[in-house]
C-alpha atoms as a PDB file:
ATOM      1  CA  UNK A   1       0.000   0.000   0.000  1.00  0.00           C
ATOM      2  CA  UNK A   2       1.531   3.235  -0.692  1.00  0.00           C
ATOM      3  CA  UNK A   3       1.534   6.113   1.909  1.00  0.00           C
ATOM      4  CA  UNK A   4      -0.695   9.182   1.365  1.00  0.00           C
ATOM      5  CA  UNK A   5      -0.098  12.266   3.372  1.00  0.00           C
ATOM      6  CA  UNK A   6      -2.064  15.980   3.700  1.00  0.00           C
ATOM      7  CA  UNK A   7      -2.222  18.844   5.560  1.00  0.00           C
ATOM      8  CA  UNK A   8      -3.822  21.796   5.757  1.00  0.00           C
ATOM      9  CA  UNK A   9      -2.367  25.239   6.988  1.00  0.00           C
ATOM     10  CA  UNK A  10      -6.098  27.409   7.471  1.00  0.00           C
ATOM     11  CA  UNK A  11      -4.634  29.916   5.210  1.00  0.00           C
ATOM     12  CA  UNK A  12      -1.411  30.950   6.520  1.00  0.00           C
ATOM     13  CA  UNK A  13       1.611  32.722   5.352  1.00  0.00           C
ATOM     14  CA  UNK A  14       4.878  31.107   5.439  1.00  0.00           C
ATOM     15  CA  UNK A  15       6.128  34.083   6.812  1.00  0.00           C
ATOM     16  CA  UNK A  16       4.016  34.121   9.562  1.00  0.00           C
ATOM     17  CA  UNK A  17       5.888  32.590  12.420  1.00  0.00           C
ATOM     18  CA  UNK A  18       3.595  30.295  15.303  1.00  0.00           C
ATOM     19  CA  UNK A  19       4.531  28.037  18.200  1.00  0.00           C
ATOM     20  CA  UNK A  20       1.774  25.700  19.547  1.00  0.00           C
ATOM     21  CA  UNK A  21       1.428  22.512  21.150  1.00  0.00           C
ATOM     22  CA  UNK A  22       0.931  19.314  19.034  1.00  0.00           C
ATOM     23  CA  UNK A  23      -1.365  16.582  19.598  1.00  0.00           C
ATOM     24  CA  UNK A  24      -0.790  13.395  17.786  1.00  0.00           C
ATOM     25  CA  UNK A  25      -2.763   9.816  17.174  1.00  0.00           C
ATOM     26  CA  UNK A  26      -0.617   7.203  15.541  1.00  0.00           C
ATOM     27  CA  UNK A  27      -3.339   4.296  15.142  1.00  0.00           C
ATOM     28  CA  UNK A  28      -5.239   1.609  13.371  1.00  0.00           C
ATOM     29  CA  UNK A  29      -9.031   3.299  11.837  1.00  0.00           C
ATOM     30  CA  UNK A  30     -11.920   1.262  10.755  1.00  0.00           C
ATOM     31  CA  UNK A  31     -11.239   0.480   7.358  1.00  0.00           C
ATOM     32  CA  UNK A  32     -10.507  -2.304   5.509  1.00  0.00           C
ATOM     33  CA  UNK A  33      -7.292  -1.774   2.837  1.00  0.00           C
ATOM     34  CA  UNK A  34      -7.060  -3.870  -0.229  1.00  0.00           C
ATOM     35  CA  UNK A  35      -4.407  -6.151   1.254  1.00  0.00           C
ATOM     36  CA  UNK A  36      -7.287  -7.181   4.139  1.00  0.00           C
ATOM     37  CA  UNK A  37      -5.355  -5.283   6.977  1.00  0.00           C
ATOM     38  CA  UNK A  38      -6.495  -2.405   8.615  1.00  0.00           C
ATOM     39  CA  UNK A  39      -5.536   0.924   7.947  1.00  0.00           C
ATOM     40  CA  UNK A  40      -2.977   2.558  10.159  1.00  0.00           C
ATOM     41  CA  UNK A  41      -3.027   6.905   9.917  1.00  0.00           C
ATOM     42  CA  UNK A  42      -0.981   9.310  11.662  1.00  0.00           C
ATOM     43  CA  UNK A  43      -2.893  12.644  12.598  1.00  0.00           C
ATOM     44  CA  UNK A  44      -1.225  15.647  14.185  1.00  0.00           C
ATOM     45  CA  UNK A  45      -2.854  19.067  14.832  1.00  0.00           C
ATOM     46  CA  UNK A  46      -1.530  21.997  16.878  1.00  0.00           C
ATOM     47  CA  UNK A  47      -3.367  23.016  19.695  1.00  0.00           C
ATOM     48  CA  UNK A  48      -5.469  26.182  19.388  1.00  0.00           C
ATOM     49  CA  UNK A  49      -5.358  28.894  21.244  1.00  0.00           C
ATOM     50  CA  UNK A  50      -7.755  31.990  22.086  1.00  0.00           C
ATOM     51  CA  UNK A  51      -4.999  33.724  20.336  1.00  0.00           C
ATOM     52  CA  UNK A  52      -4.758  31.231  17.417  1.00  0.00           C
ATOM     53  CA  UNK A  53      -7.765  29.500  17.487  1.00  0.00           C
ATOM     54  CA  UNK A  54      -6.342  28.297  13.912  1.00  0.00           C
ATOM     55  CA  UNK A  55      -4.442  24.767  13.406  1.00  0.00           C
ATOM     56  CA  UNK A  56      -1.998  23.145  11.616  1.00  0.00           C
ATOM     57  CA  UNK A  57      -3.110  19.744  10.605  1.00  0.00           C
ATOM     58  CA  UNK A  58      -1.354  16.642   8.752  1.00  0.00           C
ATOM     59  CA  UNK A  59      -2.337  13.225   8.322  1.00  0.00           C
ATOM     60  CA  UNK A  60      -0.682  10.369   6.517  1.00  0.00           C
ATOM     61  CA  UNK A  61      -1.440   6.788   6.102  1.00  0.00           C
ATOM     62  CA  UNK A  62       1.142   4.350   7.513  1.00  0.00           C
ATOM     63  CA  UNK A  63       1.597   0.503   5.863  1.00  0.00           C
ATOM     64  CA  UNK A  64       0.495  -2.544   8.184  1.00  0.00           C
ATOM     65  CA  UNK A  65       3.717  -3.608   8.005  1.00  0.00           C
ATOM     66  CA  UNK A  66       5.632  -0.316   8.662  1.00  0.00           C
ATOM     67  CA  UNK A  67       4.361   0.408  12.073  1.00  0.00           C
ATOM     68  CA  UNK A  68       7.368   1.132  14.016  1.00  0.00           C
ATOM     69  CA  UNK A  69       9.062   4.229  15.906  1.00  0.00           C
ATOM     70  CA  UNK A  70      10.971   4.500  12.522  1.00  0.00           C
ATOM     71  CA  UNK A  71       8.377   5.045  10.142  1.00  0.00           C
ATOM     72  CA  UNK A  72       6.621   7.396  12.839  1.00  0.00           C
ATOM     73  CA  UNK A  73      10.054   9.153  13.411  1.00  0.00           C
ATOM     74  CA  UNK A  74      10.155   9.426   9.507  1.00  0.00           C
ATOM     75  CA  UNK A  75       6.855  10.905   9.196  1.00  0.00           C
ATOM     76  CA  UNK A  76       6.992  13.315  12.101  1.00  0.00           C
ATOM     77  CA  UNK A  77      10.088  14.479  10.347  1.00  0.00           C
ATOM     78  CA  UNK A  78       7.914  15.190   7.171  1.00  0.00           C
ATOM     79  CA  UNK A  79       5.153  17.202   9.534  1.00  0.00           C
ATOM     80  CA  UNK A  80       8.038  19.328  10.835  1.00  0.00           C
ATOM     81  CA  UNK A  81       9.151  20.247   7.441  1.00  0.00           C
ATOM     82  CA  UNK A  82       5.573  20.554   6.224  1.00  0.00           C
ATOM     83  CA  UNK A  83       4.734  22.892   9.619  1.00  0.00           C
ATOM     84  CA  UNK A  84       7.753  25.090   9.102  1.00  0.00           C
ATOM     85  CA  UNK A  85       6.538  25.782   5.092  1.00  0.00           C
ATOM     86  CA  UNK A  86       3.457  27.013   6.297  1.00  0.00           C
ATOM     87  CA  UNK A  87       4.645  29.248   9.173  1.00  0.00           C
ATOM     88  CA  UNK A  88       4.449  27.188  12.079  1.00  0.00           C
ATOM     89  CA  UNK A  89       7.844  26.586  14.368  1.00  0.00           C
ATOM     90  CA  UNK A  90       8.716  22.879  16.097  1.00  0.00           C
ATOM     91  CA  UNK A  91       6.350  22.338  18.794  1.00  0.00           C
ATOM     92  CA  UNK A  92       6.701  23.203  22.572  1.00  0.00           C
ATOM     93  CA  UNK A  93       5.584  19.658  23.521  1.00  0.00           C
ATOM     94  CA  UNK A  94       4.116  17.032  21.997  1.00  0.00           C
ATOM     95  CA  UNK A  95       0.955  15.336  23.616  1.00  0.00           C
ATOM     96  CA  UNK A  96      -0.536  11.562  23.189  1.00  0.00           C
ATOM     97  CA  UNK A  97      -3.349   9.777  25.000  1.00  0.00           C
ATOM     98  CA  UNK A  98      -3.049   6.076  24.058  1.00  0.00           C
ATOM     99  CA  UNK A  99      -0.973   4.417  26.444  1.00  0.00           C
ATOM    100  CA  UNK A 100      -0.653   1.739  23.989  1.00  0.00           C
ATOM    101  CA  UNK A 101       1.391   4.068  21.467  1.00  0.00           C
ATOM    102  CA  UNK A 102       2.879   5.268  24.445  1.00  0.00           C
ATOM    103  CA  UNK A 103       6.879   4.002  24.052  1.00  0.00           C
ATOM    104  CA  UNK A 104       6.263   3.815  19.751  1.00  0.00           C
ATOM    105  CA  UNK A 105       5.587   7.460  20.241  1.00  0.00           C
ATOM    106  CA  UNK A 106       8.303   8.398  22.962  1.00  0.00           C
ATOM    107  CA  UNK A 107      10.920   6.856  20.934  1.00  0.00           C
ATOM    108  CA  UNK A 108      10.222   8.759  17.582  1.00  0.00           C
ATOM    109  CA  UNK A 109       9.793  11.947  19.761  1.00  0.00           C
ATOM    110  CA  UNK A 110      12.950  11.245  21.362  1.00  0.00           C
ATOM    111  CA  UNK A 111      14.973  10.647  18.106  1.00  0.00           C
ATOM    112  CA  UNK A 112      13.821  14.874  16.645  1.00  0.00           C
ATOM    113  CA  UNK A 113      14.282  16.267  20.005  1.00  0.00           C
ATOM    114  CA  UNK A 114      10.582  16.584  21.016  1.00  0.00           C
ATOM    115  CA  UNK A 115       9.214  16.512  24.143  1.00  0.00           C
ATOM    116  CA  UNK A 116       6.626  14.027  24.414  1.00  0.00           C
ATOM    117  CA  UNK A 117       3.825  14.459  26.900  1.00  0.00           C
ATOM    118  CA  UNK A 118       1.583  11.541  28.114  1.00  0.00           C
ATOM    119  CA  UNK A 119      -1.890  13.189  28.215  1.00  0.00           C
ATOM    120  CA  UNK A 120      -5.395  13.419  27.624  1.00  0.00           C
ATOM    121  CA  UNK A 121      -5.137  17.457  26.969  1.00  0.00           C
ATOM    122  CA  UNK A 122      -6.066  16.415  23.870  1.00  0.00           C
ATOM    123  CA  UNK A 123      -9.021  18.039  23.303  1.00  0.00           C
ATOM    124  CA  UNK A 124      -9.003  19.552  19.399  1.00  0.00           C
ATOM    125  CA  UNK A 125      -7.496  16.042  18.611  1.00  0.00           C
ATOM    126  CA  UNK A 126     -10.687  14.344  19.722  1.00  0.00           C
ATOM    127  CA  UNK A 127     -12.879  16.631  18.042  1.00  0.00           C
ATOM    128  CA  UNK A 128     -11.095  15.802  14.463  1.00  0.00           C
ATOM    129  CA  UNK A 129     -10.856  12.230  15.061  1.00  0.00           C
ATOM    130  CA  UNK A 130     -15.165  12.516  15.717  1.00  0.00           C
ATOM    131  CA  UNK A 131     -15.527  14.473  12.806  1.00  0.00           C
ATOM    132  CA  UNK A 132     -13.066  12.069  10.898  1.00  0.00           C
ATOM    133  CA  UNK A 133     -15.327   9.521  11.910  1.00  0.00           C
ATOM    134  CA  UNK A 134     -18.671  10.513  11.271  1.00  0.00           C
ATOM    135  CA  UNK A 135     -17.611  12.342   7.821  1.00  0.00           C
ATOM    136  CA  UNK A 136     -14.708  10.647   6.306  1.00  0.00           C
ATOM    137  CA  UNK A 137     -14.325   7.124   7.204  1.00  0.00           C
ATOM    138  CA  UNK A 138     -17.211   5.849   6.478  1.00  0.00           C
ATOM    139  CA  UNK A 139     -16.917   7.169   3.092  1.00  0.00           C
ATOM    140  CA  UNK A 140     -13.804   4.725   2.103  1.00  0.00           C
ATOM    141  CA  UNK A 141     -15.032   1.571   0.515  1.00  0.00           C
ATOM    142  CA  UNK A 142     -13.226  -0.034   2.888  1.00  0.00           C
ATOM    143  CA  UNK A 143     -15.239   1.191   5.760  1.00  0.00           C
ATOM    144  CA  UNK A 144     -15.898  -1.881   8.483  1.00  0.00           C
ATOM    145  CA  UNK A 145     -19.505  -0.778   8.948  1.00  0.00           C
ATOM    146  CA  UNK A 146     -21.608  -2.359  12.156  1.00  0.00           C
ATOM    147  CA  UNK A 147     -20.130  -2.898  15.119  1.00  0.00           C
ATOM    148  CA  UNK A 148     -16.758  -3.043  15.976  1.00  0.00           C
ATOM    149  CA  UNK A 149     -14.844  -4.387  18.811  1.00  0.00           C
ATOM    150  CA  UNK A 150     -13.988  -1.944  21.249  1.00  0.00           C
ATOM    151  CA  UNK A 151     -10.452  -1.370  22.459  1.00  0.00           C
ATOM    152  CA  UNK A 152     -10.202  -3.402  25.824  1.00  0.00           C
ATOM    153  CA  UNK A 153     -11.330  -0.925  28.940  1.00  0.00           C
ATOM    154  CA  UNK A 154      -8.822   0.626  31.077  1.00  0.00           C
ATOM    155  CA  UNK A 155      -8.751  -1.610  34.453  1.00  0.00           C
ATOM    156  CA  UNK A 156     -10.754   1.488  36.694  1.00  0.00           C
ATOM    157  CA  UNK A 157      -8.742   2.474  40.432  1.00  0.00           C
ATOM    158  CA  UNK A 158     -10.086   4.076  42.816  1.00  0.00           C
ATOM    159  CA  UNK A 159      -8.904   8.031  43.046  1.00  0.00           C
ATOM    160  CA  UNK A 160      -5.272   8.476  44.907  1.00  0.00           C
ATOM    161  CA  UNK A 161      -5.532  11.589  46.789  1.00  0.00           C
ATOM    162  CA  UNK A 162      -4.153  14.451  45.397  1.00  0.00           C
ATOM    163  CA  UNK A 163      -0.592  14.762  46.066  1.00  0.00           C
ATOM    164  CA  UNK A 164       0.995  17.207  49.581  1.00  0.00           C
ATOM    165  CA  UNK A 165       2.088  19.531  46.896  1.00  0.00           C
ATOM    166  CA  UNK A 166      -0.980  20.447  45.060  1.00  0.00           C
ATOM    167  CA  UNK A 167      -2.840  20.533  48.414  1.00  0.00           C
ATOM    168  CA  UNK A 168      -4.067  24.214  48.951  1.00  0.00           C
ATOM    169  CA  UNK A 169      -5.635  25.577  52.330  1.00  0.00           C
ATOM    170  CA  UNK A 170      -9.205  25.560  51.077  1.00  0.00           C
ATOM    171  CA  UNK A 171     -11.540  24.994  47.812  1.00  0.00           C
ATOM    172  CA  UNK A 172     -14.782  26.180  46.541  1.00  0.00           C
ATOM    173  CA  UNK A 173     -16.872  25.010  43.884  1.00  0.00           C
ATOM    174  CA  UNK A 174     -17.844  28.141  41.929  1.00  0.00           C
ATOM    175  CA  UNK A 175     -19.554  28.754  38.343  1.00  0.00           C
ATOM    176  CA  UNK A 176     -18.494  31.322  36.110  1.00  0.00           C
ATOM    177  CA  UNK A 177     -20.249  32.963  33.030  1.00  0.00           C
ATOM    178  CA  UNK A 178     -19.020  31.699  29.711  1.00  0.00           C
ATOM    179  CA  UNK A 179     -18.788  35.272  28.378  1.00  0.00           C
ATOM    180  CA  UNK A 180     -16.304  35.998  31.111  1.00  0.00           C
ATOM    181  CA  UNK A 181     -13.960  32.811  29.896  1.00  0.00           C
ATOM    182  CA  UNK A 182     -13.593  34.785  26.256  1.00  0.00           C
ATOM    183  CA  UNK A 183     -11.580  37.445  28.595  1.00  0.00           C
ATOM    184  CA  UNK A 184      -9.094  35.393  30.448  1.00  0.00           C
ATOM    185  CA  UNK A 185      -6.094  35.386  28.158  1.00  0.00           C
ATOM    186  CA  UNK A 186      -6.361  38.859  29.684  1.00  0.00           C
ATOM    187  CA  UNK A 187      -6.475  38.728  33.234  1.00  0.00           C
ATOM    188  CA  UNK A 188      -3.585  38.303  35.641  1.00  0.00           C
ATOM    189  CA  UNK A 189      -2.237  34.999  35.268  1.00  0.00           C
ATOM    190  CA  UNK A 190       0.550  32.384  36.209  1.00  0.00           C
ATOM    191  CA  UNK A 191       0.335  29.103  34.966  1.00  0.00           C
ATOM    192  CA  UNK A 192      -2.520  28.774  32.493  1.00  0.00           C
ATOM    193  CA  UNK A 193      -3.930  26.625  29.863  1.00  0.00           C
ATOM    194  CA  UNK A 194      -7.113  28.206  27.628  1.00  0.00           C
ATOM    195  CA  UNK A 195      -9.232  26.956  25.468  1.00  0.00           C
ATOM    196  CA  UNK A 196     -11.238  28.411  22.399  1.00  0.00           C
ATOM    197  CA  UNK A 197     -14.585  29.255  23.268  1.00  0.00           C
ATOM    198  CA  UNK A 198     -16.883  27.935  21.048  1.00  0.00           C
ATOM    199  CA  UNK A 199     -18.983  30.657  18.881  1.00  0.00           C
ATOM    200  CA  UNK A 200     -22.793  31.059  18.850  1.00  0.00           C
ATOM    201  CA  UNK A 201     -23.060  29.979  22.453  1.00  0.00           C
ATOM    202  CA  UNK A 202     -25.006  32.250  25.611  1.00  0.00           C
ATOM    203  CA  UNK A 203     -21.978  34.517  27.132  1.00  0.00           C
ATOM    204  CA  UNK A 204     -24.336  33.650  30.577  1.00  0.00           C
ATOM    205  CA  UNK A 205     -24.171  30.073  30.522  1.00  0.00           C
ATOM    206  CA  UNK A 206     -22.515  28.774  33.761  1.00  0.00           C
ATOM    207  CA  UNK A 207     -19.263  27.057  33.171  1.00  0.00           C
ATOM    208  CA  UNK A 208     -18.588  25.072  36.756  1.00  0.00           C
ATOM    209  CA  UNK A 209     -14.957  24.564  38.438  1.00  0.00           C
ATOM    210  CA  UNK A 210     -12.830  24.595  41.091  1.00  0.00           C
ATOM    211  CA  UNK A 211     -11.156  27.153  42.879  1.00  0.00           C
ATOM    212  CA  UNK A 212      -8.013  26.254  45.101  1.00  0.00           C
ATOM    213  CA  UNK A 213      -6.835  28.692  47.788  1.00  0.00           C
ATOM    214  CA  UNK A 214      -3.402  29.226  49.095  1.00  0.00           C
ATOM    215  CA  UNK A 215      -1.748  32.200  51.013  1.00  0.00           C
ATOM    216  CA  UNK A 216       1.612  31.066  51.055  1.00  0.00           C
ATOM    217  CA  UNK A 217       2.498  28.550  48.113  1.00  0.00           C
ATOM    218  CA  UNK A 218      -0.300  29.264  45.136  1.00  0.00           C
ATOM    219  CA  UNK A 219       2.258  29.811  42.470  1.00  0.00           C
ATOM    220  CA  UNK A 220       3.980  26.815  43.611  1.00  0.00           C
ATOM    221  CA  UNK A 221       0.725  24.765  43.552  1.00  0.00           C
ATOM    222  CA  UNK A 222      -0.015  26.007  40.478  1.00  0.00           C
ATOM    223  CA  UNK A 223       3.409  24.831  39.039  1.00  0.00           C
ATOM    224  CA  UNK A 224       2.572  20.821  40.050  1.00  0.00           C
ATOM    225  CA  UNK A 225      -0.706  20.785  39.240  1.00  0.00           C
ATOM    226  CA  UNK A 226      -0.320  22.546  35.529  1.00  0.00           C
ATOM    227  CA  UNK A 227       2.449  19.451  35.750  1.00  0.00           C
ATOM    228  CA  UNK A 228      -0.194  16.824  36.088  1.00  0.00           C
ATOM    229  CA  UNK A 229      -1.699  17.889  33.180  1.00  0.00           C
ATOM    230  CA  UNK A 230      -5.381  18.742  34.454  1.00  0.00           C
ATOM    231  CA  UNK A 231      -8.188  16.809  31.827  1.00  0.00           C
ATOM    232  CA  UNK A 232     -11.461  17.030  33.697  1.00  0.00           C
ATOM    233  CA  UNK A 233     -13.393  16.721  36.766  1.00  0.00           C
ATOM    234  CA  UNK A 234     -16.055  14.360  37.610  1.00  0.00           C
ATOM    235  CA  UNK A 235     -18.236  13.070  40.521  1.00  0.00           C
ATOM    236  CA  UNK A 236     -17.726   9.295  41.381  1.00  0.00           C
ATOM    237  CA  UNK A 237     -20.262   8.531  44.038  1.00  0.00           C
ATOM    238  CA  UNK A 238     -19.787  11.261  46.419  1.00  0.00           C
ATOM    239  CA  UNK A 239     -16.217  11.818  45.639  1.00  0.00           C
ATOM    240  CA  UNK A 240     -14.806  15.230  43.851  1.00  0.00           C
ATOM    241  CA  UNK A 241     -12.460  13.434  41.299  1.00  0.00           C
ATOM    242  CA  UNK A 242     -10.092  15.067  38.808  1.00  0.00           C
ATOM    243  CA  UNK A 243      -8.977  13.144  36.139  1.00  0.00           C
ATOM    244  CA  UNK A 244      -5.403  14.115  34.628  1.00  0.00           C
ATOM    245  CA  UNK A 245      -1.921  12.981  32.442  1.00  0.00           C
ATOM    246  CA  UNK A 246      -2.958   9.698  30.544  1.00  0.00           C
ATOM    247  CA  UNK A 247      -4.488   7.767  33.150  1.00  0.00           C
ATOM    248  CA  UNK A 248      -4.438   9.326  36.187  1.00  0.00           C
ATOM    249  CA  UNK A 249      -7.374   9.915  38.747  1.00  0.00           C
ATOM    250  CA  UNK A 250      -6.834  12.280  42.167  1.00  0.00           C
ATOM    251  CA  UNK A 251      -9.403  12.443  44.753  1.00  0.00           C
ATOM    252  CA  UNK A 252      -9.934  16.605  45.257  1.00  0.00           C
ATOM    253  CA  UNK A 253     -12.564  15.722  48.493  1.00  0.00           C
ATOM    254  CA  UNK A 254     -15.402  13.547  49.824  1.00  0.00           C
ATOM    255  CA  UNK A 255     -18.525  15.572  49.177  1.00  0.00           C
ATOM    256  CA  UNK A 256     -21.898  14.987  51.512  1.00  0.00           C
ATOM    257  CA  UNK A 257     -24.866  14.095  49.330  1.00  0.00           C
ATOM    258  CA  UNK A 258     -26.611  17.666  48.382  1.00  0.00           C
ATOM    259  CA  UNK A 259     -23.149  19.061  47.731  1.00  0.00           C
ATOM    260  CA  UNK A 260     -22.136  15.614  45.376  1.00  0.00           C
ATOM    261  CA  UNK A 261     -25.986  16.076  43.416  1.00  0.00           C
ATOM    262  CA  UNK A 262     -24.994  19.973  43.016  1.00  0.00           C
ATOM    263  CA  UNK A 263     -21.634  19.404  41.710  1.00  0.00           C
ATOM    264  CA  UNK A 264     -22.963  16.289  39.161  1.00  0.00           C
ATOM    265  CA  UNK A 265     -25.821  18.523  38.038  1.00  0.00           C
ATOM    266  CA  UNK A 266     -23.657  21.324  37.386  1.00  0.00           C
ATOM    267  CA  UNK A 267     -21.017  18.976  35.196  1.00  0.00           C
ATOM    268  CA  UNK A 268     -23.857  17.274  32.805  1.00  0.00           C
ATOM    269  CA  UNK A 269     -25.591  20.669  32.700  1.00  0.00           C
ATOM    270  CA  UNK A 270     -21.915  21.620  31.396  1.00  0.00           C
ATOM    271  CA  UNK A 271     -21.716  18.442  28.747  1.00  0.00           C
ATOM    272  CA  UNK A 272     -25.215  19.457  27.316  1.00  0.00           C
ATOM    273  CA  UNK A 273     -25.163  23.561  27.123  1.00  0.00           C
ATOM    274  CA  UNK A 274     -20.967  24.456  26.729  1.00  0.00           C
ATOM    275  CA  UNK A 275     -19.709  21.467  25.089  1.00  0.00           C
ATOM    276  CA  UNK A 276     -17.940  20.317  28.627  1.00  0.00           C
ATOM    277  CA  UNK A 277     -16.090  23.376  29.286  1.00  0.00           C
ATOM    278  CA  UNK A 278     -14.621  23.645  33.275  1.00  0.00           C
ATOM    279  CA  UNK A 279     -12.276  25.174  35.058  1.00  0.00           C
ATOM    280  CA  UNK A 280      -9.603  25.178  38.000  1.00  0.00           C
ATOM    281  CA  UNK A 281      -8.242  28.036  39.049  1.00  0.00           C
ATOM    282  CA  UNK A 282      -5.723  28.987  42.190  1.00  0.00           C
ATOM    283  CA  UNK A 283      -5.148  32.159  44.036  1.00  0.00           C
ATOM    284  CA  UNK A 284      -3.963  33.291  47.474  1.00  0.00           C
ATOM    285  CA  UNK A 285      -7.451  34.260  48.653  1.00  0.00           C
ATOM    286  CA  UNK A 286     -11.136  34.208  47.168  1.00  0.00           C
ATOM    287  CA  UNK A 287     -10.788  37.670  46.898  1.00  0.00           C
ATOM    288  CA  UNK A 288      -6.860  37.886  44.998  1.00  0.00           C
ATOM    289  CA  UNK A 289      -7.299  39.440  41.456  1.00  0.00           C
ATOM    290  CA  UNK A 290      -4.128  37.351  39.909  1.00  0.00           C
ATOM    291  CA  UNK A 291      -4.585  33.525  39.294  1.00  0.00           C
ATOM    292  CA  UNK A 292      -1.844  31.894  40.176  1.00  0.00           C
ATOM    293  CA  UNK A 293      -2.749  29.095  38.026  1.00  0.00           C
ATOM    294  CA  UNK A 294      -5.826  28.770  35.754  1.00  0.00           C
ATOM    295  CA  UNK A 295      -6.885  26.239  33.158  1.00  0.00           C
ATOM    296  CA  UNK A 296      -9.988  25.489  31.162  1.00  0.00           C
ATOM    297  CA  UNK A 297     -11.078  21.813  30.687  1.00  0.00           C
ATOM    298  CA  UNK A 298     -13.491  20.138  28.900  1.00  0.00           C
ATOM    299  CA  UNK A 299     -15.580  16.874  29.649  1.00  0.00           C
ATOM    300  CA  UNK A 300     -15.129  14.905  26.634  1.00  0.00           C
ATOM    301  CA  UNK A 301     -15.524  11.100  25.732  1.00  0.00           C
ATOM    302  CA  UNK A 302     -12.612   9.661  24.534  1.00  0.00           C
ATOM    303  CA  UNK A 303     -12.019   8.450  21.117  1.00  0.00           C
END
């Protein structure tokens, strides 16, 4: 089978100079190729930004037989190139959520220079593999259509608790309007991660979080937990859970039972109105105007 390989740059000048984060998916899709095997693909797009809400995008089709760290090293090689035509500088880190691909991936990462990031921060990633699959797969005539096996579950652990160093004095669950998200790549900030906010939506929808307090050591909080790469929180029972990295569950804090149904009404009310969106945020006190540390998550199936 010979290799195919696009990629689309949204309409930017190669003298336009970008850095983002890229997230990658180096694995088998539901199609059939001629040979009988399935088809492997590499996709890659750059994170966007509420500053560059645009992405760089590539995709190429990988052999049966070729899938190795070499043949991804190869190809990742070709992206770079490809990136760099169309404006776009190496990435700041790389991030991949199958822990299967996990040491393929590492090693080709390793062999550029690219810092590889274990994670489910993957959130534009997700989004194209969806739309890949609802508008583009099934379109191939060698589309496996009904069901298919699913990919065997992750074995589920109970929550560790969230490590001394990301331990502030006090939280708060806390909502804040969506139109007040679109500002944040202006407010004070230390450690941060935001997201695009989607277009056409209410600017007073509620967008729920968490808010972690600490008078002495919020920066240094902030540090370690923008290290454990945040994903998204969730309610387990009556358990405040934040799920992070590529596998990793913390336990925030037992909740009673009115305070658990608030929280778990608040995150589905999320999933259904803002397309998941959430946040954590830390300060020194409720009432500090600087966020120490602030990201924006988003409660998302995963592919």
């Amino acid at each position: 089978m010979t290799a195919s390989q696009t990629a689309g740059n949204n309409g930017k000048s190669s003298s336009v100079q970008n850095q983002a984060d890229w997230e990658l998916d180096f694995y088998s899709r539901p199609i059939l190729e001629a040979d009988g095997k399935k088809r492997w693909e590499l996709l890659i797009t750059s994170t966007p930004t509420p500053s560059e809400p645009n992405c760089f995008r590539f995709e190429k089709r990988c052999p049966a037989g070729d899938v190795n760290s070499t043949w991804l090293a190869s190809a990742l090689r070709e992206a770079l190139e490809t990136a760099n035509e169309q404006g776009w500088l190496s990435p700041r880190r790389l991030r991949t959520w199958r822990s299967a691909m996990r040491t393929m991936v590492q090693r080709a990462a390793s062999e550029l220079g690219l810092e590889m990031i274990p994670s489910r921060r993957t959130y534009a990633l997700l989004d194209w593999l969806e739309e890949r699959e609802r508008s583009v797969y099934p379109l191939d005539e060698g589309f496996m259509a009904g069901p298919i096996a699913p990919p065997p579950a992750p074995v589920a652990t109970p929550p560790l608790p969230l490590p001394e160093a990301v331990r502030g004095d006090a939280w708060c669950w806390a909502a804040l309007p969506l139109g007040s998200l679109l500002e944040a790549a202006e407010w004070p900030l230390g450690f941060n991660d935001l997201l695009p906010i989607p277009e056409g939506m209410d600017p007073e929808l509620p967008v729920p979080g968490l808010r972690l307090f600490s008078q002495t050591r919020a920066l240094a909080l902030a540090g370690w937990l923008g290290g454990l790469e945040p994903v998204r929180l969730r309610v387990n029972d009556q358990q405040l859970v934040l799920e992070a990295g590529q596998d990793d569950s913390w336990l925030v804090s037992d909740l009673g039972p009115m305070e658990a149904n608030q929280c778990r009404e608040a995150l589905v009310d999320s999933v259904n109105r803002t397309r998941g969106l959430q946040f954590i945020s830390v300060q020194t006190t409720p009432e500090s105007q600087r966020f120490d540390g602030f990201w924006m998550l988003r409660d998302q199936p995963e592919a």
